[in-house]
C-alpha atoms as a PDB file:
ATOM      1  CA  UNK A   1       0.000   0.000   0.000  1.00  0.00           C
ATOM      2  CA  UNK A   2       2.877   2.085   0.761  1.00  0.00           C
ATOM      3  CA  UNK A   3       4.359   1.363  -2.356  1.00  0.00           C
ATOM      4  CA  UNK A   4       1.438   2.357  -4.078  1.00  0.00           C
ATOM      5  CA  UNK A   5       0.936   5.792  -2.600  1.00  0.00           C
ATOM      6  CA  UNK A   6       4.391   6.615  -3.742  1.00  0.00           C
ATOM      7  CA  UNK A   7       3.817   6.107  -7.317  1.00  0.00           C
ATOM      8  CA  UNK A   8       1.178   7.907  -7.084  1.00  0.00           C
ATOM      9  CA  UNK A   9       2.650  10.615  -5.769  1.00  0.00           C
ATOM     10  CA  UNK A  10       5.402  10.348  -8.584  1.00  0.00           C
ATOM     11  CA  UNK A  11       3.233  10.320 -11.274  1.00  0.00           C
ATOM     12  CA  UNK A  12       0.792  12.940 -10.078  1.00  0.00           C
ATOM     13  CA  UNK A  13       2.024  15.583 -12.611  1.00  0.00           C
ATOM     14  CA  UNK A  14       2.701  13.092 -15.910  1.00  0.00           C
ATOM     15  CA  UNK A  15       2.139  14.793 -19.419  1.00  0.00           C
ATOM     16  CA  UNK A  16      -1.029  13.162 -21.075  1.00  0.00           C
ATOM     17  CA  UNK A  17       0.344  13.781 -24.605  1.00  0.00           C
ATOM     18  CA  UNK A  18       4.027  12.629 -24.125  1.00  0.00           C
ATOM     19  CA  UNK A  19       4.486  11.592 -21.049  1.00  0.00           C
ATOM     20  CA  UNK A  20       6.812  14.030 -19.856  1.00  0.00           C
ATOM     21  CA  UNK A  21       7.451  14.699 -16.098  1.00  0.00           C
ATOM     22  CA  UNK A  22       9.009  18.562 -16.543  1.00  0.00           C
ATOM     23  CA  UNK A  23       6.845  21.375 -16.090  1.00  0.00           C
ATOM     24  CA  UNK A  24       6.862  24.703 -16.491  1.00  0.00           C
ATOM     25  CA  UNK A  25       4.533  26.850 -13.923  1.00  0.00           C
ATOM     26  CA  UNK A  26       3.061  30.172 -15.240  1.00  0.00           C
ATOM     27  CA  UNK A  27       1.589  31.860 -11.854  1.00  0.00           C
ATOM     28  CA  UNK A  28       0.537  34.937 -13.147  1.00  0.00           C
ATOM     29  CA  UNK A  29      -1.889  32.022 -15.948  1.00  0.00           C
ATOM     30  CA  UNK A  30      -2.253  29.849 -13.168  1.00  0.00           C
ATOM     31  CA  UNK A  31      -1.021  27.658 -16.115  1.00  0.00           C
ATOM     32  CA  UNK A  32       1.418  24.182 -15.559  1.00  0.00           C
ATOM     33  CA  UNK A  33       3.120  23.358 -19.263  1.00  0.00           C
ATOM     34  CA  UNK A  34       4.795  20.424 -20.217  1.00  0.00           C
ATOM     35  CA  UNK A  35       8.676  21.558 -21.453  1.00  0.00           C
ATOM     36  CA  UNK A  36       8.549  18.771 -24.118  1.00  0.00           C
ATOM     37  CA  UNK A  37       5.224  19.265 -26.097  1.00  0.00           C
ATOM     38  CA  UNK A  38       4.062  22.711 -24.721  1.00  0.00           C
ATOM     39  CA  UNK A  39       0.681  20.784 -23.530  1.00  0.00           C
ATOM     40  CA  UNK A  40      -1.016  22.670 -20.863  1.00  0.00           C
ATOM     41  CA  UNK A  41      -1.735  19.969 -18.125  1.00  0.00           C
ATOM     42  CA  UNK A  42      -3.616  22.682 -15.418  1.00  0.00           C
ATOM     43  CA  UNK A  43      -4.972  25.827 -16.206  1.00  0.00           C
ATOM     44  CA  UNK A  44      -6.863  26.715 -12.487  1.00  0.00           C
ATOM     45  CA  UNK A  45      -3.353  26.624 -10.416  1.00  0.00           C
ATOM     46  CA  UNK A  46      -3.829  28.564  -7.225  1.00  0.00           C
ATOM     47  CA  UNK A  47      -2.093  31.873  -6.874  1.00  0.00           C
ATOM     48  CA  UNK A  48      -0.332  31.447  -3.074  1.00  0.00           C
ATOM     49  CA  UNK A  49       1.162  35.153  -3.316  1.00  0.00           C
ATOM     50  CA  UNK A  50      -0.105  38.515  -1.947  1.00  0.00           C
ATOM     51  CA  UNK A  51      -3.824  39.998  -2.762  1.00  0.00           C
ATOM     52  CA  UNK A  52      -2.528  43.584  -3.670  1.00  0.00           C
ATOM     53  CA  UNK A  53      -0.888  45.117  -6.180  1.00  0.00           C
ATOM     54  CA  UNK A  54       2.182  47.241  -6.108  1.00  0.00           C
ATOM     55  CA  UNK A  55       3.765  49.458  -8.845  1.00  0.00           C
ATOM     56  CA  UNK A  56       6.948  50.991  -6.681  1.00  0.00           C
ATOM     57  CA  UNK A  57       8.820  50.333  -4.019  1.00  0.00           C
ATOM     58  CA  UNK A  58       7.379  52.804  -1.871  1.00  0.00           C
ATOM     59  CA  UNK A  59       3.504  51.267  -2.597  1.00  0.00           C
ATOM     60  CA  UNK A  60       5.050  47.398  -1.576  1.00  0.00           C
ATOM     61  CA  UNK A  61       6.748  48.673   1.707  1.00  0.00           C
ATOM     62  CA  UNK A  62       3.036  50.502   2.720  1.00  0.00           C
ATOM     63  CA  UNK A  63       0.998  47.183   1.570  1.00  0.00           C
ATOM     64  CA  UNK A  64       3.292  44.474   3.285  1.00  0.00           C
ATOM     65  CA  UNK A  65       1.853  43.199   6.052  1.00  0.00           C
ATOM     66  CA  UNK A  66       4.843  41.027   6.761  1.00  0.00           C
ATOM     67  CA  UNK A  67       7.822  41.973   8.931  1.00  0.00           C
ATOM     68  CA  UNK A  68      11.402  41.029   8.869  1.00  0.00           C
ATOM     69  CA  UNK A  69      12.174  37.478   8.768  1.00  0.00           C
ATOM     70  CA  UNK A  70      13.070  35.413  11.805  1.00  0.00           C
ATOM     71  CA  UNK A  71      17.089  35.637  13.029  1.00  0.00           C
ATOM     72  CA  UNK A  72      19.038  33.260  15.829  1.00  0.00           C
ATOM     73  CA  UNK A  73      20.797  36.408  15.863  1.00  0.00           C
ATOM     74  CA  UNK A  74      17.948  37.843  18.082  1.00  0.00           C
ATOM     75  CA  UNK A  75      16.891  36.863  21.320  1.00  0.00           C
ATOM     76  CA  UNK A  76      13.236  36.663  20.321  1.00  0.00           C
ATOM     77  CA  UNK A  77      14.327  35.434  16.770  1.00  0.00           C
ATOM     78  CA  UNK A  78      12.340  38.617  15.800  1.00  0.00           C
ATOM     79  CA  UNK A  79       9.008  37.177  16.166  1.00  0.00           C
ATOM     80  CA  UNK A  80       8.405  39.517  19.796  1.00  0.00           C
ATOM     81  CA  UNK A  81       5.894  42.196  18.591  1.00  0.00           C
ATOM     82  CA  UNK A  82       6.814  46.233  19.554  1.00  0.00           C
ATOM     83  CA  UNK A  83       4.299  48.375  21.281  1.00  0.00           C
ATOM     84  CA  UNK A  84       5.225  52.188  20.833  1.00  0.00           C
ATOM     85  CA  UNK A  85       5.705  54.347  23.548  1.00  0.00           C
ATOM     86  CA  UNK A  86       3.244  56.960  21.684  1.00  0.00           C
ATOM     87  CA  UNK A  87       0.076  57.519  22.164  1.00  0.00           C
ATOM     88  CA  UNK A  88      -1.498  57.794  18.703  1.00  0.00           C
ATOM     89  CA  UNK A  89      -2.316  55.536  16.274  1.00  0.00           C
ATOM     90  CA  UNK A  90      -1.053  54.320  12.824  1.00  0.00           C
ATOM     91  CA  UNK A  91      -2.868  56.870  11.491  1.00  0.00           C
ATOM     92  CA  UNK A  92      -1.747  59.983  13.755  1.00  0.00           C
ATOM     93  CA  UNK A  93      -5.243  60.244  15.542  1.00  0.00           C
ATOM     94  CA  UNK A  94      -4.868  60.800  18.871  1.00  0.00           C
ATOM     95  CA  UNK A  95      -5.594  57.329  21.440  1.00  0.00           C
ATOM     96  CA  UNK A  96      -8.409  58.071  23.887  1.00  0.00           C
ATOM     97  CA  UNK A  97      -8.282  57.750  27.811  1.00  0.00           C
ATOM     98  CA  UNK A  98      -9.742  54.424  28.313  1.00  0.00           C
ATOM     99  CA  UNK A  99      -7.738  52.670  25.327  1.00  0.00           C
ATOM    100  CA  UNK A 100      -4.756  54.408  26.276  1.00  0.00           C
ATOM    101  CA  UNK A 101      -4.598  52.821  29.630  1.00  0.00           C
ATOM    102  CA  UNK A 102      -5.388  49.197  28.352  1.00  0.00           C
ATOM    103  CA  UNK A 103      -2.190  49.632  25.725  1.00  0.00           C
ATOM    104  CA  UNK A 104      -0.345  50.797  28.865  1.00  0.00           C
ATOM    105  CA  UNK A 105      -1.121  48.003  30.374  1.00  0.00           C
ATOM    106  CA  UNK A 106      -0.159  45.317  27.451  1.00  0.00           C
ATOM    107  CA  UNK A 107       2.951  47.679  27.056  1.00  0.00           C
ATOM    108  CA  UNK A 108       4.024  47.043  30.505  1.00  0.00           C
ATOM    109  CA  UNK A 109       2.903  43.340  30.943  1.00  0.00           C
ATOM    110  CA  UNK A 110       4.996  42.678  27.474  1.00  0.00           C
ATOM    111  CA  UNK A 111       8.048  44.505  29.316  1.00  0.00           C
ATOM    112  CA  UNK A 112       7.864  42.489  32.278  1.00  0.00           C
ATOM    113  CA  UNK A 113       7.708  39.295  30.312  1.00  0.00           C
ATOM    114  CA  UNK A 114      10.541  39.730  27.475  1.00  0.00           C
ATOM    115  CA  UNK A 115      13.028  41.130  30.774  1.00  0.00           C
ATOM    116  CA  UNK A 116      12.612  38.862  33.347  1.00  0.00           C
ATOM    117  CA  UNK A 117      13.549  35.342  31.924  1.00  0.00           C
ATOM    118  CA  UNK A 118      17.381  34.963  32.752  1.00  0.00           C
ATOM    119  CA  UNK A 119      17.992  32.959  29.376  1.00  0.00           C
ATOM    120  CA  UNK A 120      16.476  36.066  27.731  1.00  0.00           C
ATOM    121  CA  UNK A 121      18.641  38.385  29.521  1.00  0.00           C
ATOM    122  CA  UNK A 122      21.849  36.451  28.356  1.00  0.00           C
ATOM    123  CA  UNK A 123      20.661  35.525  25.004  1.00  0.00           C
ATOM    124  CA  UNK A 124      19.467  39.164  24.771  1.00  0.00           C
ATOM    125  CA  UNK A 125      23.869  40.393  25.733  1.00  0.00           C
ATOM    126  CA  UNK A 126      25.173  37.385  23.861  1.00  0.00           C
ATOM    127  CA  UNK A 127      24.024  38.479  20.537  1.00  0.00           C
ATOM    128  CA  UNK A 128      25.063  42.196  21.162  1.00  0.00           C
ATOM    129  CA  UNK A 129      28.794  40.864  21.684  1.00  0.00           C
ATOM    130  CA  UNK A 130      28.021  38.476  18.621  1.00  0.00           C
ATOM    131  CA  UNK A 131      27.423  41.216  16.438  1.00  0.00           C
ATOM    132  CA  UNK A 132      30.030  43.296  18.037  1.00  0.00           C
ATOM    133  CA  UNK A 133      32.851  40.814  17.563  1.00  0.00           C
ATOM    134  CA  UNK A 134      31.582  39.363  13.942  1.00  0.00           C
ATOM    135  CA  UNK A 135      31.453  43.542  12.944  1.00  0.00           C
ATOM    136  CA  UNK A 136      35.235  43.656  14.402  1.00  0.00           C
ATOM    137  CA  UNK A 137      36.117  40.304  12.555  1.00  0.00           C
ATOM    138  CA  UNK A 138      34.585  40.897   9.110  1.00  0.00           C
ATOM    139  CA  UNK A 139      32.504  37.752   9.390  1.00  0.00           C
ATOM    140  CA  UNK A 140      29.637  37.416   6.766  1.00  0.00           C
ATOM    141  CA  UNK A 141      25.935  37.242   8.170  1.00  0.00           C
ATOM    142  CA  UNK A 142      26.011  33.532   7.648  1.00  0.00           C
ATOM    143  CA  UNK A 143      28.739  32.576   9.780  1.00  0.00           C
ATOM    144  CA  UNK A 144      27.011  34.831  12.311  1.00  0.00           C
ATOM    145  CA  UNK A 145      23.783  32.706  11.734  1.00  0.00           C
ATOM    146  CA  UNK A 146      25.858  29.392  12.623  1.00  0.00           C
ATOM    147  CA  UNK A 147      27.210  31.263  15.891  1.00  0.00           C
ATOM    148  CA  UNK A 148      24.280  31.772  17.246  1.00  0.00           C
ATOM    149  CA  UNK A 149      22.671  28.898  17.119  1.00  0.00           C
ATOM    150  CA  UNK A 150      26.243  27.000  18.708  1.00  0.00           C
ATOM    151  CA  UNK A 151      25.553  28.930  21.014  1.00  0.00           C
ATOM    152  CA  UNK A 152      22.052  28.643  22.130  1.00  0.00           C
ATOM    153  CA  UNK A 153      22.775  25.028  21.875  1.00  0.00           C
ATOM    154  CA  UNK A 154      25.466  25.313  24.783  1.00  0.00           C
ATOM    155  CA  UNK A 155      22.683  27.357  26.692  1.00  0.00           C
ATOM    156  CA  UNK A 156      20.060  24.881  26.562  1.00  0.00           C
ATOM    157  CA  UNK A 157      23.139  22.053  27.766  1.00  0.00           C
ATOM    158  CA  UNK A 158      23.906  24.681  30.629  1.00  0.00           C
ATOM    159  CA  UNK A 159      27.395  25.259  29.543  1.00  0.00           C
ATOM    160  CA  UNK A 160      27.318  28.905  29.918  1.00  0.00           C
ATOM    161  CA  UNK A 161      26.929  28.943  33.226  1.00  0.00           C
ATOM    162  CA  UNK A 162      29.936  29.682  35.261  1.00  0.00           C
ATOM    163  CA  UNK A 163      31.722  31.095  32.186  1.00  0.00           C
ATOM    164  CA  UNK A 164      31.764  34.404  30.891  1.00  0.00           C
ATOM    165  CA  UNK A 165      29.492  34.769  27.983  1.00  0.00           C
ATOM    166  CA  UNK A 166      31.987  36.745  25.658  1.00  0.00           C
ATOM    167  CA  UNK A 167      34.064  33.963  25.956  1.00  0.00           C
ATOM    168  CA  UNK A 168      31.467  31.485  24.533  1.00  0.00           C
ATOM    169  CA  UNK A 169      30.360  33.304  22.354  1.00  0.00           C
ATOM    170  CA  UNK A 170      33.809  34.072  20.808  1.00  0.00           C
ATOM    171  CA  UNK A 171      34.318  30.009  20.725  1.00  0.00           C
ATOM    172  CA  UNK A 172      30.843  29.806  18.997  1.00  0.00           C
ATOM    173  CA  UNK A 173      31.762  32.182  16.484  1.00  0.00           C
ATOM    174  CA  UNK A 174      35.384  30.574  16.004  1.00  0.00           C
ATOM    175  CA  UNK A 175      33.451  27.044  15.335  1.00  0.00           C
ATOM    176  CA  UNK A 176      31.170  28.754  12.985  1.00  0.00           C
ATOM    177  CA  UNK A 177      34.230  30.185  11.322  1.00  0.00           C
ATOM    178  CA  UNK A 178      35.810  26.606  10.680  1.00  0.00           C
ATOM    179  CA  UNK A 179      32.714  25.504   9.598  1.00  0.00           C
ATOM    180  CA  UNK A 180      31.902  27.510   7.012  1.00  0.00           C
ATOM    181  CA  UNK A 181      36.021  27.311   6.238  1.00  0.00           C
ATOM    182  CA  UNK A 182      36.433  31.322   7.049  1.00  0.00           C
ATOM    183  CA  UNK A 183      40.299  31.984   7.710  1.00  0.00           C
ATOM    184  CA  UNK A 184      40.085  32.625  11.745  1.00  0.00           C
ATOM    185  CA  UNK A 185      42.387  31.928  14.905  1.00  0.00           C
ATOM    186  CA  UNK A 186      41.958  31.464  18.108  1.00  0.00           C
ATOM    187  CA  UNK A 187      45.068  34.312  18.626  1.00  0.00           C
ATOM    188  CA  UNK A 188      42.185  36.763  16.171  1.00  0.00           C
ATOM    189  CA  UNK A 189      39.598  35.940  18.584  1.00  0.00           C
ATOM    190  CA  UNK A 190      41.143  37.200  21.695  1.00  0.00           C
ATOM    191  CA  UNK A 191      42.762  39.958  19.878  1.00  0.00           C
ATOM    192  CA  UNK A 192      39.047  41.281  19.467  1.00  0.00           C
ATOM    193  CA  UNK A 193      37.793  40.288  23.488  1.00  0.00           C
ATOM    194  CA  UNK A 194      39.062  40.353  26.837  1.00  0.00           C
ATOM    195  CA  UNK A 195      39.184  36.386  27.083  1.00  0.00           C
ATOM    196  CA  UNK A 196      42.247  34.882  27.320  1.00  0.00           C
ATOM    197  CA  UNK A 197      43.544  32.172  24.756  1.00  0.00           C
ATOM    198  CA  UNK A 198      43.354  29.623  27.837  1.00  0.00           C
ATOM    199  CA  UNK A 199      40.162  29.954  28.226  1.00  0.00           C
ATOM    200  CA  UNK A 200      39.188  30.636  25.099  1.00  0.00           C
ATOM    201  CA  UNK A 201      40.606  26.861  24.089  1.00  0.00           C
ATOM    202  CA  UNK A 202      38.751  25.810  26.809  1.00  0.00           C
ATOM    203  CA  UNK A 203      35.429  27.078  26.097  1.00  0.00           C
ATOM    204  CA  UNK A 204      35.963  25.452  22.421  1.00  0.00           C
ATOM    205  CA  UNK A 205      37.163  21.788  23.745  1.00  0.00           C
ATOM    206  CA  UNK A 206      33.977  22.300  26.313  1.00  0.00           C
ATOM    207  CA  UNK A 207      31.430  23.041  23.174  1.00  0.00           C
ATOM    208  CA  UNK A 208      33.151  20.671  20.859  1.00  0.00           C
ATOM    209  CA  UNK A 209      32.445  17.710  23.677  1.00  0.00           C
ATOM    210  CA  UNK A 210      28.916  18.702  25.030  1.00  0.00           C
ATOM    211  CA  UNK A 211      27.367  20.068  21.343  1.00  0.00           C
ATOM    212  CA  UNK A 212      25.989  18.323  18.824  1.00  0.00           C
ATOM    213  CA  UNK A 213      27.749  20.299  16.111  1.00  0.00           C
ATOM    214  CA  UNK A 214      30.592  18.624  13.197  1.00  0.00           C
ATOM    215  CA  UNK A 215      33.559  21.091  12.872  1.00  0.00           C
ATOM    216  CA  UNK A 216      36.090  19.909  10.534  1.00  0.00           C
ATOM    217  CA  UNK A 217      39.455  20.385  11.389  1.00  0.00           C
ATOM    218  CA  UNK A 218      41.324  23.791  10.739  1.00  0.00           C
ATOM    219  CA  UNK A 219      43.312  23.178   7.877  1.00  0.00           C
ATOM    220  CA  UNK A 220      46.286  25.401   6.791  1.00  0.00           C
ATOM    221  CA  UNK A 221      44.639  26.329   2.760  1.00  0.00           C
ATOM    222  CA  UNK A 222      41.708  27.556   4.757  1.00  0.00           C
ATOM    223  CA  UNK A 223      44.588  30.249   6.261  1.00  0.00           C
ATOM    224  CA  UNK A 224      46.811  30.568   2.933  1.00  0.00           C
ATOM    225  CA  UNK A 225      44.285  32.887   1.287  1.00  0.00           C
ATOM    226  CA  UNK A 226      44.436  35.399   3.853  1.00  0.00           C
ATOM    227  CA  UNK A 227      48.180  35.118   5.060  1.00  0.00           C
ATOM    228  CA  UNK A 228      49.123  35.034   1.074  1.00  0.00           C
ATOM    229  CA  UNK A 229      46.847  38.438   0.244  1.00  0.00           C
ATOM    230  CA  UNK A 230      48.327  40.414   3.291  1.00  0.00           C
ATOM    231  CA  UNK A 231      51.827  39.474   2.033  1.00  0.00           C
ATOM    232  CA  UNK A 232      50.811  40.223  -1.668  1.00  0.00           C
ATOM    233  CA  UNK A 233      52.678  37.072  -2.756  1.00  0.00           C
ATOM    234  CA  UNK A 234      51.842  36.306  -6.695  1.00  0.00           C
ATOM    235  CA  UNK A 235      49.661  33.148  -7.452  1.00  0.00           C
ATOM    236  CA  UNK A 236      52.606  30.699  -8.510  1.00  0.00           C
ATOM    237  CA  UNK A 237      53.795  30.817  -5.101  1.00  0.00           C
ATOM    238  CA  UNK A 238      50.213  30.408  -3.025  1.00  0.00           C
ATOM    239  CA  UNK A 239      49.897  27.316  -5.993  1.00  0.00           C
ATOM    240  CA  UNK A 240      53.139  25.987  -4.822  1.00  0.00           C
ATOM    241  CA  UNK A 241      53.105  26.733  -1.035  1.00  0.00           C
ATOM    242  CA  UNK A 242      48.967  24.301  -1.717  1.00  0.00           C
ATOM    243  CA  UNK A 243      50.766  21.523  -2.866  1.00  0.00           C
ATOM    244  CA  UNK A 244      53.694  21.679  -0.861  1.00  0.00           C
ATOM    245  CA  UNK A 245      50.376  21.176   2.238  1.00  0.00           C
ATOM    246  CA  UNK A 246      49.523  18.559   0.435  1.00  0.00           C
ATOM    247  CA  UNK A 247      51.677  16.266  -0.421  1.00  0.00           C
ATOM    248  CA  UNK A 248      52.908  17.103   3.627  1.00  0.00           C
ATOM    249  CA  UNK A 249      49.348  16.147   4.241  1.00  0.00           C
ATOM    250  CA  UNK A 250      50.069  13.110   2.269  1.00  0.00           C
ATOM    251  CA  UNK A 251      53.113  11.952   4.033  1.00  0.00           C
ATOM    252  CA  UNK A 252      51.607  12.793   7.616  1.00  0.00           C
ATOM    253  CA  UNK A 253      52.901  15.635   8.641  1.00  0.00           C
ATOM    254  CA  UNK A 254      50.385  17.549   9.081  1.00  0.00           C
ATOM    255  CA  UNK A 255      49.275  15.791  11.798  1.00  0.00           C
ATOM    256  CA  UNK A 256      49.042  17.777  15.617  1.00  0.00           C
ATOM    257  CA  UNK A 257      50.721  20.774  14.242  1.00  0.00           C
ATOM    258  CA  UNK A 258      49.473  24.222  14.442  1.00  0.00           C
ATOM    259  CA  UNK A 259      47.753  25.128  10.378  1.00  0.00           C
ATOM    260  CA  UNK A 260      48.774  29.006  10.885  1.00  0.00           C
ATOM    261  CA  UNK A 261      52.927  27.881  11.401  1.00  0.00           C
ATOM    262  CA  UNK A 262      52.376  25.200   8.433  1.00  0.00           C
ATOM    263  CA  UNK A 263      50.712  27.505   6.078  1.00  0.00           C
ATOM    264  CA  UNK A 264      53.605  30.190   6.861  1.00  0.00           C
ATOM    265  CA  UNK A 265      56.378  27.494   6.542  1.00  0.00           C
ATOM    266  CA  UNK A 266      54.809  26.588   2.703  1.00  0.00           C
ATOM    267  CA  UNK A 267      54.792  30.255   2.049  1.00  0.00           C
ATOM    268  CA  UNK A 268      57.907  30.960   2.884  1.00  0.00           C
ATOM    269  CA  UNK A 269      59.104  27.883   0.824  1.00  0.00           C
ATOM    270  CA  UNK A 270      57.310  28.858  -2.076  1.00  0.00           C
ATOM    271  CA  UNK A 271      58.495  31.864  -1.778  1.00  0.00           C
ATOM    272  CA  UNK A 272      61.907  31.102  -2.504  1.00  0.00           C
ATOM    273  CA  UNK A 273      61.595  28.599  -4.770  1.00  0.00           C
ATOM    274  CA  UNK A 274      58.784  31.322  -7.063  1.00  0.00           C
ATOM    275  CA  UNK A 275      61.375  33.825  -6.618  1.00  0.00           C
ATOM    276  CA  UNK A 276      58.874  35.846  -4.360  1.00  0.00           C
ATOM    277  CA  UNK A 277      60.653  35.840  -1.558  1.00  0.00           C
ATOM    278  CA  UNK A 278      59.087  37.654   2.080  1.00  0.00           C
ATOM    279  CA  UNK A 279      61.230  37.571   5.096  1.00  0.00           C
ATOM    280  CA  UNK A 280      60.590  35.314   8.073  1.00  0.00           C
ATOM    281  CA  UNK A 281      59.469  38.393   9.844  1.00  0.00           C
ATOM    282  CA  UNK A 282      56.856  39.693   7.879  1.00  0.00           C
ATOM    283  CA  UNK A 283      55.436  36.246   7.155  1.00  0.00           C
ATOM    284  CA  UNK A 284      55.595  35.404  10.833  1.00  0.00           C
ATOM    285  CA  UNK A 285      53.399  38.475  11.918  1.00  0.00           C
ATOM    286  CA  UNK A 286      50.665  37.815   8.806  1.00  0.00           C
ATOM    287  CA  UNK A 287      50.816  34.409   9.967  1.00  0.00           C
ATOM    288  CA  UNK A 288      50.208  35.343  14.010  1.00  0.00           C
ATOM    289  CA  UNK A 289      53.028  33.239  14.417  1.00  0.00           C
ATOM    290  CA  UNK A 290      56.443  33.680  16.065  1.00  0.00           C
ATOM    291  CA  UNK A 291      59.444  33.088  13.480  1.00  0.00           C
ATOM    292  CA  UNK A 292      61.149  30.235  15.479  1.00  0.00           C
ATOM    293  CA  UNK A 293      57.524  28.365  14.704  1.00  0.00           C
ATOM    294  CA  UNK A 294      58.295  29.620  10.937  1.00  0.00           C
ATOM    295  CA  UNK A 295      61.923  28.021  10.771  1.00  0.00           C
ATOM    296  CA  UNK A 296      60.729  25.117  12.648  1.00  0.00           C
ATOM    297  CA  UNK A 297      58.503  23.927   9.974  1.00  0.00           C
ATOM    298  CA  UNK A 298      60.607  25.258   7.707  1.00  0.00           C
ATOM    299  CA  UNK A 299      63.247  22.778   8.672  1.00  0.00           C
ATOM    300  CA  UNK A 300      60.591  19.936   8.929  1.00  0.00           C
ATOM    301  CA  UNK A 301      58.854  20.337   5.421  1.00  0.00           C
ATOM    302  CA  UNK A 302      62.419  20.441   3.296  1.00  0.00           C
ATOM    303  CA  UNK A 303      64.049  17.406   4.821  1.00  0.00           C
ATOM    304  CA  UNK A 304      61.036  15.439   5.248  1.00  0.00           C
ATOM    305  CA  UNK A 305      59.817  16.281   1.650  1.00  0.00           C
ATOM    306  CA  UNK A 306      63.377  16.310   0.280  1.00  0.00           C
ATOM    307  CA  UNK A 307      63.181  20.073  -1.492  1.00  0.00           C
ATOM    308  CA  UNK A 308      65.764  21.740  -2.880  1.00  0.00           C
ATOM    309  CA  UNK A 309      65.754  25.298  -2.059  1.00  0.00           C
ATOM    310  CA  UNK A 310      66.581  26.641  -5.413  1.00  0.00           C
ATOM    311  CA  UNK A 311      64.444  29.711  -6.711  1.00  0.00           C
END
């Protein structure tokens, strides 16, 4: 019987002429066409979009009766209605005396209600310091998205408490960076807040074992784009310095070691070998990396991948 439903349900819309499964909906016809033989299968399709008409953008703005749609980035998700502090309506006209005091009333009661829930009240600072530290960052809107909902995730598992909430929300918004593969650091993060690196690492380890949330694992290409462009290096050498990651990648060497000093290391190696050569120095500070990490790896990338360091 199952089965049978489902077939059903994949042959609902089949051409009668040809037999062709692609349609074309016209909703301003209320027409469905079949792309092979231009047949028109339905000619009463139902028009789900708004009752008015609009001619500018001024006229569509007046008419909508929707409002802005719903954000984690909000501590209401935007769905909490506003009541104005005025006392006149949408139309200007003055509100009398006993209406007046019911919409004070509603006013207050709504105040009361949004203010007094303590996971309000932190959700309600958390996202001010989310947009504050995305702003400072240059994270995109999406990433910010991601952020927020890490972190009402470690709300709702009661990891906030006891820890300050700048500090989770920067490790929220440094998981949200490796997940959508944005090039951020840990060293970034506290650059931007008053949270130590410690505890920074902490709050990430703390949300990586408690969360239900996948975060791949930093890789140094994710870095190279950024590191590469402050350093101006010319494309030959960011090619090189990606496979010289790779085939390290390849032979394990990757493994445990810090992506910022191994994407600095490959620069600097491609560097020399592209004839584009930067200084330890000035790689070492794009890189947020001290240059005794840079020569390190260094070292460990040319004997370990046999390079001769020949420009």
């Amino acid at each position: 019987m199952a089965k049978k439903t489902e077939n059903q349900a994949k042959n609902r819309h089949v051409c009668s002429l040809c037999g062709g499964t692609d349609f074309i909906e016209d909703s301003k016809r209320g027409e469905r066409v079949c792309t092979s033989c231009g047949c028109v299968a339905s000619d009463h399709e139902m028009d789900t979009g708004p009752e008015w008409r609009a001619f500018t953008a001024e006229e569509r703005n007046a008419r909508a009766r929707t409002g802005a749609p719903a954000t984690l980035m909000i501590a209401d998700k935007g769905l909490a209605t506003t009541i104005s502090w005025g006392n006149r309506d949408a139309n200007g006209r003055s509100i009398k005396g006993s209406r007046r005091a019911a919409i004070y009333r509603m006013r207050k009661w709504q105040i009361r209600s949004m203010a007094h829930g303590s996971k309000h009240r932190n959700l309600s600072i958390a996202m001010n310091e989310l947009e504050r530290l995305g702003s400072q960052l240059g994270v995109p809107r999406d990433c910010k998205e991601t952020a927020a909902l890490i972190y009402r995730k470690a709300l709702d598992k009661r990891l906030v408490r006891g820890r300050s909430i700048e500090g989770m929300i920067a490790a929220s918004l440094y998981l949200s960076c490796r997940i959508h593969r944005i090039p951020r650091q840990l060293d970034e993060m506290t650059t931007e807040t008053r949270i130590k690196r410690k505890e920074l690492a902490h709050s990430v380890r703390q949300i990586l074992r408690y969360v239900n949330v996948k975060v791949p694992l930093p890789s140094p290409n994710d870095l190279m784009p950024r590191i590469s462009g402050d350093l101006n290096m010319t494309g030959r050498a960011v090619q090189r310095a990606t496979s010289i990651i790779e085939e390290a990648r390849a032979e394990g060497l990757t493994a445990g070691k810090d992506p910022g000093g191994l994407a600095a290391a490959s620069l600097y190696i491609a560097g020399i070998l592209e004839n584009d050569r930067r200084t330890q120095r000035e790689i070492a500070k794009a890189s947020n990396v001290t240059e005794v990490t840079v020569r390190n790896r260094y070292k460990e990338l040319v004997n370990s991948l046999n390079i001769t360091m020949e420009p």
